[in-house]
C-alpha atoms as a PDB file:
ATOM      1  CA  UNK A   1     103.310  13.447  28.859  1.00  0.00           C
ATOM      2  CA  UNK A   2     102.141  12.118  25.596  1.00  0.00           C
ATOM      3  CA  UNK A   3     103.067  15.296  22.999  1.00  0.00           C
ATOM      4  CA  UNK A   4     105.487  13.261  21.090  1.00  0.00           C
ATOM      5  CA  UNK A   5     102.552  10.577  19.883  1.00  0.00           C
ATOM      6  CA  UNK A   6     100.732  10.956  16.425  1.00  0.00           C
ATOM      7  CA  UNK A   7      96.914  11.503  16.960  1.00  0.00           C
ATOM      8  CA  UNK A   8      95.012  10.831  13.736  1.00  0.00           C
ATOM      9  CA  UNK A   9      92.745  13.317  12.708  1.00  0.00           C
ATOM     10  CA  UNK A  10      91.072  13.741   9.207  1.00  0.00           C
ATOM     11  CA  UNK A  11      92.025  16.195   6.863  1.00  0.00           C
ATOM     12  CA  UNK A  12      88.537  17.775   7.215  1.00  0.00           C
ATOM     13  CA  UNK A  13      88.979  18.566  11.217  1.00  0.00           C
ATOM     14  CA  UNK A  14      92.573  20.135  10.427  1.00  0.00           C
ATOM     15  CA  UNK A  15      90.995  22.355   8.031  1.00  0.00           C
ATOM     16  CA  UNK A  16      88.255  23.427   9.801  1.00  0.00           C
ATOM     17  CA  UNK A  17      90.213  24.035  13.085  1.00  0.00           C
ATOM     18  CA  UNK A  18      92.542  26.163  11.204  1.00  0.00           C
ATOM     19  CA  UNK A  19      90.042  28.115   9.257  1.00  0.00           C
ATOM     20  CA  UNK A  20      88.069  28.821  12.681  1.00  0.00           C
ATOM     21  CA  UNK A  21      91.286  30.555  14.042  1.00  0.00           C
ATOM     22  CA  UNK A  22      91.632  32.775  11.235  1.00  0.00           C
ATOM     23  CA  UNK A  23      88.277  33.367  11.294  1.00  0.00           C
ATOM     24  CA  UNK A  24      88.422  33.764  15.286  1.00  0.00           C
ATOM     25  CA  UNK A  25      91.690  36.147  14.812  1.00  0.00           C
ATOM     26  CA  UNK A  26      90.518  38.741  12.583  1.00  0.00           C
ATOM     27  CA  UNK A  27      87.021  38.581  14.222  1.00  0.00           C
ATOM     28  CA  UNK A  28      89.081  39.598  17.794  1.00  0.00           C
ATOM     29  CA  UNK A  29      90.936  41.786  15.705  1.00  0.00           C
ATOM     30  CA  UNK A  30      88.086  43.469  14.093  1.00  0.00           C
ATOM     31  CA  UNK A  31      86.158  44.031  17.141  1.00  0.00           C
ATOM     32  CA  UNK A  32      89.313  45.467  19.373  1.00  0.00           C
ATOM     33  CA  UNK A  33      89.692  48.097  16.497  1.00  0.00           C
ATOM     34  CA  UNK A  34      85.587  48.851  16.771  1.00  0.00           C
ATOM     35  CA  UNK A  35      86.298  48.954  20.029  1.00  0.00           C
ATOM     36  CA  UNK A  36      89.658  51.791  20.171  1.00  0.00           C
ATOM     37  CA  UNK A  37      88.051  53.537  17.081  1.00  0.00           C
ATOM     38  CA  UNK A  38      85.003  55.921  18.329  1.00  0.00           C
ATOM     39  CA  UNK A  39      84.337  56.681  14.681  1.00  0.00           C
ATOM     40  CA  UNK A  40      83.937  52.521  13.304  1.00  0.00           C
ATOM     41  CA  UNK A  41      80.426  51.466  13.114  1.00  0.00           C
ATOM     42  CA  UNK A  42      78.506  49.875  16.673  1.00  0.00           C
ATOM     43  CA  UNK A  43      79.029  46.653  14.459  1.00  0.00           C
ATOM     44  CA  UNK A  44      82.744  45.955  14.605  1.00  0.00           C
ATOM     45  CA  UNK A  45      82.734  46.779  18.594  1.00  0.00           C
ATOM     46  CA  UNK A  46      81.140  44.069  20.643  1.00  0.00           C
ATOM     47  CA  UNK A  47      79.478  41.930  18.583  1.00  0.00           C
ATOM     48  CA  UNK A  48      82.926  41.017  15.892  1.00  0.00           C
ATOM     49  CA  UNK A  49      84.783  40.680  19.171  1.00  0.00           C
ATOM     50  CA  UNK A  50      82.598  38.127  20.416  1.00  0.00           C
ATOM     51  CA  UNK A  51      82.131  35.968  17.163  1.00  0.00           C
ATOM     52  CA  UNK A  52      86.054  36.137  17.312  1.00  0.00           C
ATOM     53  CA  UNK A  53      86.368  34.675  20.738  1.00  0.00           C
ATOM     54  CA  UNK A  54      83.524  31.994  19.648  1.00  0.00           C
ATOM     55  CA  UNK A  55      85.308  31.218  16.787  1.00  0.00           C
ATOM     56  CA  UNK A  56      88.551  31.128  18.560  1.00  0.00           C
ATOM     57  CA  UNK A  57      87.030  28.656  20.973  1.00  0.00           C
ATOM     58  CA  UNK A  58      85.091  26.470  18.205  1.00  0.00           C
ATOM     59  CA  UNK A  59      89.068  26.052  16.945  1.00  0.00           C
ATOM     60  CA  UNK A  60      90.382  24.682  20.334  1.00  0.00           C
ATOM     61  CA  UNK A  61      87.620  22.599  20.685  1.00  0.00           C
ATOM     62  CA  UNK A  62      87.644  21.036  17.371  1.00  0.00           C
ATOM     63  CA  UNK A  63      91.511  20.751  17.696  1.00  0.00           C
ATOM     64  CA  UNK A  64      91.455  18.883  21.221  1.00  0.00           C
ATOM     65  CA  UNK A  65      88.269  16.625  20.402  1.00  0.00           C
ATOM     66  CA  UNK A  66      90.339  13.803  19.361  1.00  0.00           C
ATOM     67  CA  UNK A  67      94.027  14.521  21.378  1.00  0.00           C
ATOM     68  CA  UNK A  68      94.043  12.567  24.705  1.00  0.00           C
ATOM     69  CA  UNK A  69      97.031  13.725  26.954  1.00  0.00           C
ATOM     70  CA  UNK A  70      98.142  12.983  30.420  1.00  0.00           C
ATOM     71  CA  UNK A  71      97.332  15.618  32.806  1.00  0.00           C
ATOM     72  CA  UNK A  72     100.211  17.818  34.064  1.00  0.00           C
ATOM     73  CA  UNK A  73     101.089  17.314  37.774  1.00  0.00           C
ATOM     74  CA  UNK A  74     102.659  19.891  39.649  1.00  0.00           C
ATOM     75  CA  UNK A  75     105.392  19.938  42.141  1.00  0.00           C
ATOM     76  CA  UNK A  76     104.403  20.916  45.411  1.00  0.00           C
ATOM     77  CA  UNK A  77     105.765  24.352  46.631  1.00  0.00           C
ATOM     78  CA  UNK A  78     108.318  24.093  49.682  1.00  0.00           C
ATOM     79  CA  UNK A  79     109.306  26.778  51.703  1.00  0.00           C
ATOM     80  CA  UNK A  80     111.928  28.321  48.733  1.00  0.00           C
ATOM     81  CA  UNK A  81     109.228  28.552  46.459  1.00  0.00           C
ATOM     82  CA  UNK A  82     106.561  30.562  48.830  1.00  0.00           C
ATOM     83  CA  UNK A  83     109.783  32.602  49.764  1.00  0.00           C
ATOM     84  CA  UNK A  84     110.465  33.493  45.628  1.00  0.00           C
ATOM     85  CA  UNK A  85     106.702  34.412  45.355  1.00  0.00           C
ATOM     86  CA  UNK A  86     106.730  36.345  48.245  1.00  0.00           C
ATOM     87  CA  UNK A  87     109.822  38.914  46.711  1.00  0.00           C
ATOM     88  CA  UNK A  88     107.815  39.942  44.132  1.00  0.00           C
ATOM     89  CA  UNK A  89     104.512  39.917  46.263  1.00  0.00           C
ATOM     90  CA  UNK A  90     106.556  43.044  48.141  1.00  0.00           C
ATOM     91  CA  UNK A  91     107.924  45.809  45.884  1.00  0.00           C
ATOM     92  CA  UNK A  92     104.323  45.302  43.793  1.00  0.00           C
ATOM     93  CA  UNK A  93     102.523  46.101  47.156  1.00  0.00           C
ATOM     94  CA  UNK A  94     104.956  48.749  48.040  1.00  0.00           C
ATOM     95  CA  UNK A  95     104.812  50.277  44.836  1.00  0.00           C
ATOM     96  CA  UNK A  96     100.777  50.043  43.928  1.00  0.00           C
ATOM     97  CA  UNK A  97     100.816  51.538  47.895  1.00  0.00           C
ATOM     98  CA  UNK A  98     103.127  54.398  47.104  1.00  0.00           C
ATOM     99  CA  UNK A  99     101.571  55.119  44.157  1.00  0.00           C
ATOM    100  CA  UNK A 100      98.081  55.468  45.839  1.00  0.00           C
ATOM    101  CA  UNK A 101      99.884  57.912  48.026  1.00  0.00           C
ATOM    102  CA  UNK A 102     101.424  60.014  45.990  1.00  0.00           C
ATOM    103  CA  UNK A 103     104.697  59.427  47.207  1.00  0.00           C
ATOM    104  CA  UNK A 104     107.448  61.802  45.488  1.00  0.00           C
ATOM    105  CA  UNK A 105     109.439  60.201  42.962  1.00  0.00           C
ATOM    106  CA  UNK A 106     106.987  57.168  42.470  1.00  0.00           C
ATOM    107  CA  UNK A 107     105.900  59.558  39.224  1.00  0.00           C
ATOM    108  CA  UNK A 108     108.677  61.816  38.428  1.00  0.00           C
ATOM    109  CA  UNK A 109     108.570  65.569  38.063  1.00  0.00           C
ATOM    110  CA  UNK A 110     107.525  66.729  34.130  1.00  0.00           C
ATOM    111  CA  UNK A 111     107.534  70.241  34.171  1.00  0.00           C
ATOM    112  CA  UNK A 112     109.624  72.017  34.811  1.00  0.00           C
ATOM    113  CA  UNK A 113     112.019  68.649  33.986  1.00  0.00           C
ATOM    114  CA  UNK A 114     114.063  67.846  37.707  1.00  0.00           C
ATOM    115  CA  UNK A 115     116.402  64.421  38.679  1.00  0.00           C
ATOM    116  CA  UNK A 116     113.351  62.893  40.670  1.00  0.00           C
ATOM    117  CA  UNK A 117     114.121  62.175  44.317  1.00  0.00           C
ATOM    118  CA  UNK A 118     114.155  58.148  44.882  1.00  0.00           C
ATOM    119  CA  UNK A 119     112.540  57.359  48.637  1.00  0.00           C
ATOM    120  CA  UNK A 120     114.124  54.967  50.361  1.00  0.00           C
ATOM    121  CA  UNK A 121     111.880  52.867  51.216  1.00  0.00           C
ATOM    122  CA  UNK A 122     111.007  52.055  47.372  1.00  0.00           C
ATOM    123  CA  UNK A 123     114.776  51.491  47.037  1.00  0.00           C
ATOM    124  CA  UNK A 124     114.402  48.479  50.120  1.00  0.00           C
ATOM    125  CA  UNK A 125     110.992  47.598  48.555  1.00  0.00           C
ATOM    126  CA  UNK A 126     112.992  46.989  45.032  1.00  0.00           C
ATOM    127  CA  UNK A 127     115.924  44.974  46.543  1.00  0.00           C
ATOM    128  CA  UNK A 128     113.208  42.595  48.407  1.00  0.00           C
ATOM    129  CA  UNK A 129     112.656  41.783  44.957  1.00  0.00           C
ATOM    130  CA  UNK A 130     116.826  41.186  44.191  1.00  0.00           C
ATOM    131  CA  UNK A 131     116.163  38.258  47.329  1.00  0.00           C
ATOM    132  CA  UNK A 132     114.912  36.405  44.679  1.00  0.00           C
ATOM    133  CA  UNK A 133     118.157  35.094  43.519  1.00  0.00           C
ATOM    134  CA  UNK A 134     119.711  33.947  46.572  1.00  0.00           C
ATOM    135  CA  UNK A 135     116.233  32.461  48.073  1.00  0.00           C
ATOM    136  CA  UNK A 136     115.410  30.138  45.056  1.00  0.00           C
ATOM    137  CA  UNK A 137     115.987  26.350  45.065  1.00  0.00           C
ATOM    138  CA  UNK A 138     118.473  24.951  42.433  1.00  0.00           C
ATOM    139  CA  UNK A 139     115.986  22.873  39.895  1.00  0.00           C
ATOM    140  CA  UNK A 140     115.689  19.670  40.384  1.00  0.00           C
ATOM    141  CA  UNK A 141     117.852  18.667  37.060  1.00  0.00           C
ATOM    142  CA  UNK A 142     120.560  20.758  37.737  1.00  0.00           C
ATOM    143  CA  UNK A 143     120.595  19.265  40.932  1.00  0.00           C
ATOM    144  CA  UNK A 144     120.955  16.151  39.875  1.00  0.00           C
ATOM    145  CA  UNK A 145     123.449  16.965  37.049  1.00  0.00           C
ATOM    146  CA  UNK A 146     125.696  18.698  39.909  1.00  0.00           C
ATOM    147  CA  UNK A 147     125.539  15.940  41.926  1.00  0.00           C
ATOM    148  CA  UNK A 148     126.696  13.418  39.025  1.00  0.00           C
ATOM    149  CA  UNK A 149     129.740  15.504  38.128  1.00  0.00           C
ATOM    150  CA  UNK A 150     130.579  15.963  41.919  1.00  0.00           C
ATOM    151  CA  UNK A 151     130.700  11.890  41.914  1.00  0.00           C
ATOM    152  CA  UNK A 152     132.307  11.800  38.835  1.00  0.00           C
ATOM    153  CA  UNK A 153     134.992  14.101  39.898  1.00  0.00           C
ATOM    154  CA  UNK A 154     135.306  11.797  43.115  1.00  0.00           C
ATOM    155  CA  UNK A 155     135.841   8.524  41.305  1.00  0.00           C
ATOM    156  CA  UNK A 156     138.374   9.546  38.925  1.00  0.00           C
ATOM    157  CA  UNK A 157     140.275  11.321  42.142  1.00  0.00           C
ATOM    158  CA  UNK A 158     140.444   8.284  43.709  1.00  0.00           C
ATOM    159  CA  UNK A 159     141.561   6.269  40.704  1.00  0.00           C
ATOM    160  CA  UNK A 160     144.325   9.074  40.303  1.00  0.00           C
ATOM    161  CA  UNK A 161     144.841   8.457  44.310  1.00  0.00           C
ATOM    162  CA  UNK A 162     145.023   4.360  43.479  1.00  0.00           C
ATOM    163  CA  UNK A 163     147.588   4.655  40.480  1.00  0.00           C
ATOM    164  CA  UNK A 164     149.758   7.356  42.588  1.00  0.00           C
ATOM    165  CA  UNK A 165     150.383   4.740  45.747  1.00  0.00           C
END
């Protein structure tokens, strides 16, 4: 995909795109604390967070402007894949639906301190997720790798099988 080719860039752009993302970390940096901190001036909130993130972007684009790449094509999903997606699509549901409820056990008991009770249903809801593992495909290179040692294993059989007779 092109990451193993040297792009030429001058000294000055590899400067500046690393001093914008120090600049653009401790700016982000600077403003999440004047955000958390209710006693840090108005001036470290908003506004240091957003020269941070403009920094931060100024970096990337000076550090792409002259790197070309191939663009990344993705394998399309088969039925596996939805099926993979779909075990974790369940116990979130389940869970974020429980917890709307106020079903027992979904937040234990603090006080006075208790074993909390464990519903069933959150039990089946978790083990949807365990599906997983069984339902996904073998990648494609282990596949493939498999599939060469199988053959491998079937030649040298059969030359064991021609020296034998």
């Amino acid at each position: 995909r092109g990451y193993g080719r040297v792009v030429h860039r001058t000294a000055g752009s590899t400067q500046l795109a690393g001093l914008l993302t120090l600049v653009g970390l401790a700016g982000v940096v600077t403003g999440l604390y004047g955000l958390l901190d209710a006693t840090s001036p108005a001036l470290l909130g908003w506004p240091m967070l957003g020269g941070g993130v403009l920094a931060a972007v100024g970096a990337l684009m000076v550090g792409v402007r002259r790197d070309e790449r191939t663009h990344y094509r993705r394998d399309r999903w088969r039925l596996a894949e939805w099926l993979v997606g779909l075990t974790g699509v369940v116990p979130a549901a389940v869970l974020a639906f429980a917890a709307t409820r106020h079903w027992e056990g979904v937040v234990p008991q603090q006080v006075p301190v208790a074993v909390p009770t464990v519903p069933l249903e959150l039990v089946a809801a978790l083990l949807v997720g365990a599906l997983a593992v069984p339902l996904s495909p073998t990648p494609p290179l282990l596949a493939r790798s498999r599939e060469e040692a199988k053959e491998r294993a079937r030649e040298k059989a059969l030359a064991k099988a021609g020296v034998a007779s």
